[in-house]
PDB file of N, CA and C in Angstrom:
ATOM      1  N   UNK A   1       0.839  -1.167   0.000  1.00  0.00           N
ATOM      2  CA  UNK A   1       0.000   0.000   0.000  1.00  0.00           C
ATOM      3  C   UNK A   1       0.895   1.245   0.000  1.00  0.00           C
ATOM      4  N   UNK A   2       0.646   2.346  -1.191  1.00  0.00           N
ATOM      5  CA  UNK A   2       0.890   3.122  -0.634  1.00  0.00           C
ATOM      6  C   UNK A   2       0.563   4.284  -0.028  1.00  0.00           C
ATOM      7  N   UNK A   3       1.531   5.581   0.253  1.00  0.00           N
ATOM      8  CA  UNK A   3       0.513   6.420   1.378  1.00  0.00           C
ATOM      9  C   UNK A   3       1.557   7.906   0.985  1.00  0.00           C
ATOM     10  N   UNK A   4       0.486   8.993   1.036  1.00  0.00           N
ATOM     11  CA  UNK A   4       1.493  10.124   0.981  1.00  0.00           C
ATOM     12  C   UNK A   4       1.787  10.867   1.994  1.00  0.00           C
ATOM     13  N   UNK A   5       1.812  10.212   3.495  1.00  0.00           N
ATOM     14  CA  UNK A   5       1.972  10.505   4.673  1.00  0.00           C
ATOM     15  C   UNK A   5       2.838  11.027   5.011  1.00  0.00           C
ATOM     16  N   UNK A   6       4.043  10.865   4.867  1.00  0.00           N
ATOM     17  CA  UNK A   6       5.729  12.060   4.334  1.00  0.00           C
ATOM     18  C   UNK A   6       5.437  12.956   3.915  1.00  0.00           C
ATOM     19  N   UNK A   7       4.799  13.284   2.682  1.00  0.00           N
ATOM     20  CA  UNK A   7       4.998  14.483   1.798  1.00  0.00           C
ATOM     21  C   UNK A   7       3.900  15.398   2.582  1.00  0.00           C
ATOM     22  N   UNK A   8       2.568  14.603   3.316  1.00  0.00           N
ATOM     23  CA  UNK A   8       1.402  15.621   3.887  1.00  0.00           C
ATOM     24  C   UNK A   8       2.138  16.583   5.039  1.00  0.00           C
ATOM     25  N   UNK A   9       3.155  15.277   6.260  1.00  0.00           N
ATOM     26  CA  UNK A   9       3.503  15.874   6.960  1.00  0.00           C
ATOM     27  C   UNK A   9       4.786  16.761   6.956  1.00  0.00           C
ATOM     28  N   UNK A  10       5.251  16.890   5.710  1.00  0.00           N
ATOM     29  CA  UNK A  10       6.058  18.036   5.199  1.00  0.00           C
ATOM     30  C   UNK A  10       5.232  19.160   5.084  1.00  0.00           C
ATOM     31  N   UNK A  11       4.184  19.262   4.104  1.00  0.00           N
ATOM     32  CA  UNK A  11       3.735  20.081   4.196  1.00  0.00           C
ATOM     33  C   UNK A  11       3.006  21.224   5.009  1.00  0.00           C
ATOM     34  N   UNK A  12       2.650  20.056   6.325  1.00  0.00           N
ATOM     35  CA  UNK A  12       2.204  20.786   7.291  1.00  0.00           C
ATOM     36  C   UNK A  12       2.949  20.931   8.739  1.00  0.00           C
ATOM     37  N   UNK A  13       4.305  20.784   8.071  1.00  0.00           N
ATOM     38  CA  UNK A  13       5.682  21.238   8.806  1.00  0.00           C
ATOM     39  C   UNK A  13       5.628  20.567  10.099  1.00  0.00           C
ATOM     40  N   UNK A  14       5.130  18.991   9.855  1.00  0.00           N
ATOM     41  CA  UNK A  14       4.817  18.291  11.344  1.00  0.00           C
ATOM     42  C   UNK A  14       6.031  17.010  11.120  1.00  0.00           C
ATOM     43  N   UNK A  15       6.722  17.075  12.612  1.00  0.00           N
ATOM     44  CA  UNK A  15       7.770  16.009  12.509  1.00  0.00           C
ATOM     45  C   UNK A  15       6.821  14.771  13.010  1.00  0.00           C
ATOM     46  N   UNK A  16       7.427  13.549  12.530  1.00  0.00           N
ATOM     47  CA  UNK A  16       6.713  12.306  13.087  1.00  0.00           C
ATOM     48  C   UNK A  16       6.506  12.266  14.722  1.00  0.00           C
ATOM     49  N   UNK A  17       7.370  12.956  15.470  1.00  0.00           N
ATOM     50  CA  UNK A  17       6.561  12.917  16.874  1.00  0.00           C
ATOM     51  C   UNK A  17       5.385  13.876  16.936  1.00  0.00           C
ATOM     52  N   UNK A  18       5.500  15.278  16.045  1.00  0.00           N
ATOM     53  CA  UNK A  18       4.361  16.208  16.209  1.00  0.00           C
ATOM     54  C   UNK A  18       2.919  15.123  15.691  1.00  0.00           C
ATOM     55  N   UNK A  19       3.464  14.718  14.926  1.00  0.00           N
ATOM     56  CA  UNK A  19       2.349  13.796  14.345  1.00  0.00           C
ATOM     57  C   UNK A  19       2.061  12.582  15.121  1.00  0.00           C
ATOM     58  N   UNK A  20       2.479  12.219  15.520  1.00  0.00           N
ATOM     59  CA  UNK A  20       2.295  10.952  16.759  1.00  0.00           C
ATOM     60  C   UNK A  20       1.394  11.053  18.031  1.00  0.00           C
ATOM     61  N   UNK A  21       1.899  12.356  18.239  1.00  0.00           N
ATOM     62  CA  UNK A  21       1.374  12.879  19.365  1.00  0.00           C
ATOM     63  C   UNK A  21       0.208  13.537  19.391  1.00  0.00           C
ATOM     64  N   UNK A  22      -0.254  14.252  17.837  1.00  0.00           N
ATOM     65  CA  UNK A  22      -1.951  14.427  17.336  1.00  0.00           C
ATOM     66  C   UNK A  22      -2.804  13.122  17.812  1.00  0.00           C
ATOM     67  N   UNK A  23      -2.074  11.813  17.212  1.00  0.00           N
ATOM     68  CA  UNK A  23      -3.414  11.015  17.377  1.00  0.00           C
ATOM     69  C   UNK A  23      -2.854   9.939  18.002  1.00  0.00           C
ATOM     70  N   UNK A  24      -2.347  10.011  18.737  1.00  0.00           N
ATOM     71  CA  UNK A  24      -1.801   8.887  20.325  1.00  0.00           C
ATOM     72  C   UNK A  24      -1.303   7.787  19.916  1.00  0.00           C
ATOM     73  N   UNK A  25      -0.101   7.772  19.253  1.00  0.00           N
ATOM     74  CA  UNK A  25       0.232   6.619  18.589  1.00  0.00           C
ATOM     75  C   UNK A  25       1.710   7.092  19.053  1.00  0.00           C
ATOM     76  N   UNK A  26       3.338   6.195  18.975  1.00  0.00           N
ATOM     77  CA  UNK A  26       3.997   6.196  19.201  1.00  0.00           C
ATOM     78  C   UNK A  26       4.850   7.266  17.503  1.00  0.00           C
ATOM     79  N   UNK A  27       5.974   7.867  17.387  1.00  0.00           N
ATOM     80  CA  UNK A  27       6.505   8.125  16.203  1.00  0.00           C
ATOM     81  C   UNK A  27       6.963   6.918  15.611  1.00  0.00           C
ATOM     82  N   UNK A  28       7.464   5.306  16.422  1.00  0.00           N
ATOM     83  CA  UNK A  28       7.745   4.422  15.416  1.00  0.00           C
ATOM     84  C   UNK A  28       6.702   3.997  14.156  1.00  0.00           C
ATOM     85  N   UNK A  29       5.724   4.079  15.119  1.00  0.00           N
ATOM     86  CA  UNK A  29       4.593   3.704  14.210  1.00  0.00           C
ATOM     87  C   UNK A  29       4.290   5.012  12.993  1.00  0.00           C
ATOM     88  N   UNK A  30       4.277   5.757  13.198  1.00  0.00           N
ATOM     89  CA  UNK A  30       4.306   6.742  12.325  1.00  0.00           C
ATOM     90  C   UNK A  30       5.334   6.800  11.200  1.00  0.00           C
ATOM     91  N   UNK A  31       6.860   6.374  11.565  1.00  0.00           N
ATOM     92  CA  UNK A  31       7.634   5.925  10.340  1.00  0.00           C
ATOM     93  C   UNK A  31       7.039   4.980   9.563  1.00  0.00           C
ATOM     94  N   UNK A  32       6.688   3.362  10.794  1.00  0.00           N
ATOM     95  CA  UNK A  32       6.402   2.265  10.128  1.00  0.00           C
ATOM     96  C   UNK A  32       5.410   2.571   9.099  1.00  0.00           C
ATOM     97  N   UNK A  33       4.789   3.464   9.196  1.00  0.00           N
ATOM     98  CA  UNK A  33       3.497   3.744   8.511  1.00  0.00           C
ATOM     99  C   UNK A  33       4.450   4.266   6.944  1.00  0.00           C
ATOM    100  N   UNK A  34       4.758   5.369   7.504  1.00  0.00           N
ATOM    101  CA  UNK A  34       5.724   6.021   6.285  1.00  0.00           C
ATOM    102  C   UNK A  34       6.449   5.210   5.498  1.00  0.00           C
ATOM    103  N   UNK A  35       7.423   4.245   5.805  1.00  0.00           N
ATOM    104  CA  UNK A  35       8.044   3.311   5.047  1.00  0.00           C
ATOM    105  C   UNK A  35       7.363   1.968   4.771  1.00  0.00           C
ATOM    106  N   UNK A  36       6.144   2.048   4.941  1.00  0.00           N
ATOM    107  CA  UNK A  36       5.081   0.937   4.548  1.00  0.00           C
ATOM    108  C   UNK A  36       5.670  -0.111   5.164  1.00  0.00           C
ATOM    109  N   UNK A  37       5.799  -0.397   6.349  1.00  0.00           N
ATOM    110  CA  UNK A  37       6.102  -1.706   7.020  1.00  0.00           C
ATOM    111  C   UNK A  37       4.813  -1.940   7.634  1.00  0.00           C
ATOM    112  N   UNK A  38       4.247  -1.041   7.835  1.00  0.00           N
ATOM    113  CA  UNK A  38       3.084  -1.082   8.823  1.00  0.00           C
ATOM    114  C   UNK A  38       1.541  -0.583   8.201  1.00  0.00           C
ATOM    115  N   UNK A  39       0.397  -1.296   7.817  1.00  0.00           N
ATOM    116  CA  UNK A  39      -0.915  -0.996   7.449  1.00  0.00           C
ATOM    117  C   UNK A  39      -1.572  -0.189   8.352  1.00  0.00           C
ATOM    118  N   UNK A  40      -1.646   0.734   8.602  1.00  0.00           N
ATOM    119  CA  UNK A  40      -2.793   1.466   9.661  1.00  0.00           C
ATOM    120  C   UNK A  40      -3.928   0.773   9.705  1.00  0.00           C
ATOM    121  N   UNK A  41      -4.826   0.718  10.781  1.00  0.00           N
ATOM    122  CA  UNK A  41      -6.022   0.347  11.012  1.00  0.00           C
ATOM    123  C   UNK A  41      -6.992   1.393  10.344  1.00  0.00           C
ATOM    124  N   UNK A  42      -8.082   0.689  10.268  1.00  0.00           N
ATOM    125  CA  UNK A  42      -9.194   1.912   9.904  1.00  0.00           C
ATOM    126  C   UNK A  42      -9.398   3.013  10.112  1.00  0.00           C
ATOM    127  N   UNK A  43      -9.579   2.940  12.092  1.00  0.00           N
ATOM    128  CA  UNK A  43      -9.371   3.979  12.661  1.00  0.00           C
ATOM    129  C   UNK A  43      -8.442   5.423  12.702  1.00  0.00           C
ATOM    130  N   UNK A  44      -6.914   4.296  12.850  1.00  0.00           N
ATOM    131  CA  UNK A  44      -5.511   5.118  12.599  1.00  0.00           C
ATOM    132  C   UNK A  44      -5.880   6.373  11.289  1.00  0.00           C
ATOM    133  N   UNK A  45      -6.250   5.349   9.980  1.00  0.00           N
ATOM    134  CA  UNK A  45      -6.180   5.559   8.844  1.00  0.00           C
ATOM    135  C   UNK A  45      -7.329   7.029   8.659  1.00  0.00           C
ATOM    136  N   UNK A  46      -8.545   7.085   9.375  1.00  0.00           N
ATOM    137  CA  UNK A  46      -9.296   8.128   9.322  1.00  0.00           C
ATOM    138  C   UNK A  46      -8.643   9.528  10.582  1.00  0.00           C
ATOM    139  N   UNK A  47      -8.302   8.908  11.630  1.00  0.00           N
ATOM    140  CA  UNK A  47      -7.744   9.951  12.207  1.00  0.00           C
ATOM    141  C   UNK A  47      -6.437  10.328  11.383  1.00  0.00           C
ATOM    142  N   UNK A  48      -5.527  10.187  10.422  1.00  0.00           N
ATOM    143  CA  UNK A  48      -4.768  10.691  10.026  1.00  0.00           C
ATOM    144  C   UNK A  48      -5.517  11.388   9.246  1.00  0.00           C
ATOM    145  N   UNK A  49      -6.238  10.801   8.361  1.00  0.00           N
ATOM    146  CA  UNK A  49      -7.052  11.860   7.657  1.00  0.00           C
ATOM    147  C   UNK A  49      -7.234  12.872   7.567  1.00  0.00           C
ATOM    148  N   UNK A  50      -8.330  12.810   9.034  1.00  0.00           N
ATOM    149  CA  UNK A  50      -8.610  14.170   9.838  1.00  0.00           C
ATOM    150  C   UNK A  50      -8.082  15.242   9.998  1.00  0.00           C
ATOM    151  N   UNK A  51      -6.341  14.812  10.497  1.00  0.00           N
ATOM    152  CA  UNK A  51      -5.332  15.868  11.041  1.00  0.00           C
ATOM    153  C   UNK A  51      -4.914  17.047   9.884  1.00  0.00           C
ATOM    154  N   UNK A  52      -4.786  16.520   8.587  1.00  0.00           N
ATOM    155  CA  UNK A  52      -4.331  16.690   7.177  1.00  0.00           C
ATOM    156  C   UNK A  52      -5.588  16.866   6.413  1.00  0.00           C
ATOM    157  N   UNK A  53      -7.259  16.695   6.646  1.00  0.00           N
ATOM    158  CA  UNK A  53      -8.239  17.302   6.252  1.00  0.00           C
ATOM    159  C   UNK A  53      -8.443  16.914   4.809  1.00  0.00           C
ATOM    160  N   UNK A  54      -7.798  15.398   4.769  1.00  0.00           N
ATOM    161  CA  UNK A  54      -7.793  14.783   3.621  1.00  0.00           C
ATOM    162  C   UNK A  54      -8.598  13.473   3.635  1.00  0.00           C
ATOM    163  N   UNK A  55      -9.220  12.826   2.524  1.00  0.00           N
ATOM    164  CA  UNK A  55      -9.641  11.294   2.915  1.00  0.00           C
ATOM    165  C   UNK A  55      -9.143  10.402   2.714  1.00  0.00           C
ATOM    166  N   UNK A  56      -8.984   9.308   3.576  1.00  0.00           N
ATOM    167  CA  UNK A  56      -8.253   8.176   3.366  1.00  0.00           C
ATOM    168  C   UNK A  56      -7.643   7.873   2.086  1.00  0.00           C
ATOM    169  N   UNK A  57      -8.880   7.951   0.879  1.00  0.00           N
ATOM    170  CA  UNK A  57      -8.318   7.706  -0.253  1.00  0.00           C
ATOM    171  C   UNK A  57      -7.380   8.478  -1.324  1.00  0.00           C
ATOM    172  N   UNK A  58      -6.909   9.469  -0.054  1.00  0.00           N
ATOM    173  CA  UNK A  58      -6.312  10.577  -0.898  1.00  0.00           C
ATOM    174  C   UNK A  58      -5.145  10.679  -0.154  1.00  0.00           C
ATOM    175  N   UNK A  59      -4.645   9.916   1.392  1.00  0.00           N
ATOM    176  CA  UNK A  59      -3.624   9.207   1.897  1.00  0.00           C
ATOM    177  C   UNK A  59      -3.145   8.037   1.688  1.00  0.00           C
ATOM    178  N   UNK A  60      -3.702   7.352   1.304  1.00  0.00           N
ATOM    179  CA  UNK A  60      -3.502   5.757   0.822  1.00  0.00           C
ATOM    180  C   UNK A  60      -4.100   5.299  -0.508  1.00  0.00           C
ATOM    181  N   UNK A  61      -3.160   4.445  -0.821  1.00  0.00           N
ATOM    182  CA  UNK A  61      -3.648   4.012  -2.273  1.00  0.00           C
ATOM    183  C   UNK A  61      -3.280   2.848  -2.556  1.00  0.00           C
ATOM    184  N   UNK A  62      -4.044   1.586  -3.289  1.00  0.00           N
ATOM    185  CA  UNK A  62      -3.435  -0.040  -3.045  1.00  0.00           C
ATOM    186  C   UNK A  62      -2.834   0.296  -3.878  1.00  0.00           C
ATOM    187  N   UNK A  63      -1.555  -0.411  -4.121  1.00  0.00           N
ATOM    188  CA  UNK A  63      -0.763  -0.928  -5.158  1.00  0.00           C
ATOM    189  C   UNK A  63      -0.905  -2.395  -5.889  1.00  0.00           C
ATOM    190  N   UNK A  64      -0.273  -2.648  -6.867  1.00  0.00           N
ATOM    191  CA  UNK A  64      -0.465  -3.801  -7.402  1.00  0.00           C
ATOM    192  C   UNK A  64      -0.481  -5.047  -6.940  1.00  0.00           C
ATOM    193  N   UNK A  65       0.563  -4.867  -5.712  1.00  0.00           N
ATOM    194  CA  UNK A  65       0.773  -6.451  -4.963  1.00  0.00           C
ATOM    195  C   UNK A  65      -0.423  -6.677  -4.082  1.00  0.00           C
ATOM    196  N   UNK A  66      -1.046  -5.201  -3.931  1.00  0.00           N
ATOM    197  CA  UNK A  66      -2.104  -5.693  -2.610  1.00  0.00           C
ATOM    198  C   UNK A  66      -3.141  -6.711  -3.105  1.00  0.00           C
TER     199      UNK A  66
END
């Protein structure tokens, strides 16, 4: 899967702990997320959303292998 979760939180000048710490998650997980080791949950996946005022499907996108 991929995700434009790097480039959002560039844009909104948020480091992975600023961003971690929006929606109660650790910053590993927030890399893992970033370097696609890690699938967000539903939940995760709409509260990131939220923060960035974007929809899921405009943070994430399947790729071919999915």
């Amino acid at each position: 899967m991929k995700n434009r979760l790097k480039v959002e939180r560039a844009e909104h000048n948020l480091s992975q702990a600023d961003l971690a710490d929006r929606i109660g998650v650790s910053r590993q997980t927030i890399n893992s997320i970033e370097t696609s080791r890690y699938i967000p949950s539903t939940v995760l996946a709409l509260k990131l959303a939220q923060v960035f005022d974007r929809s899921v499907e405009q943070l994430f996108q399947l790729d071919e292998t999915d």
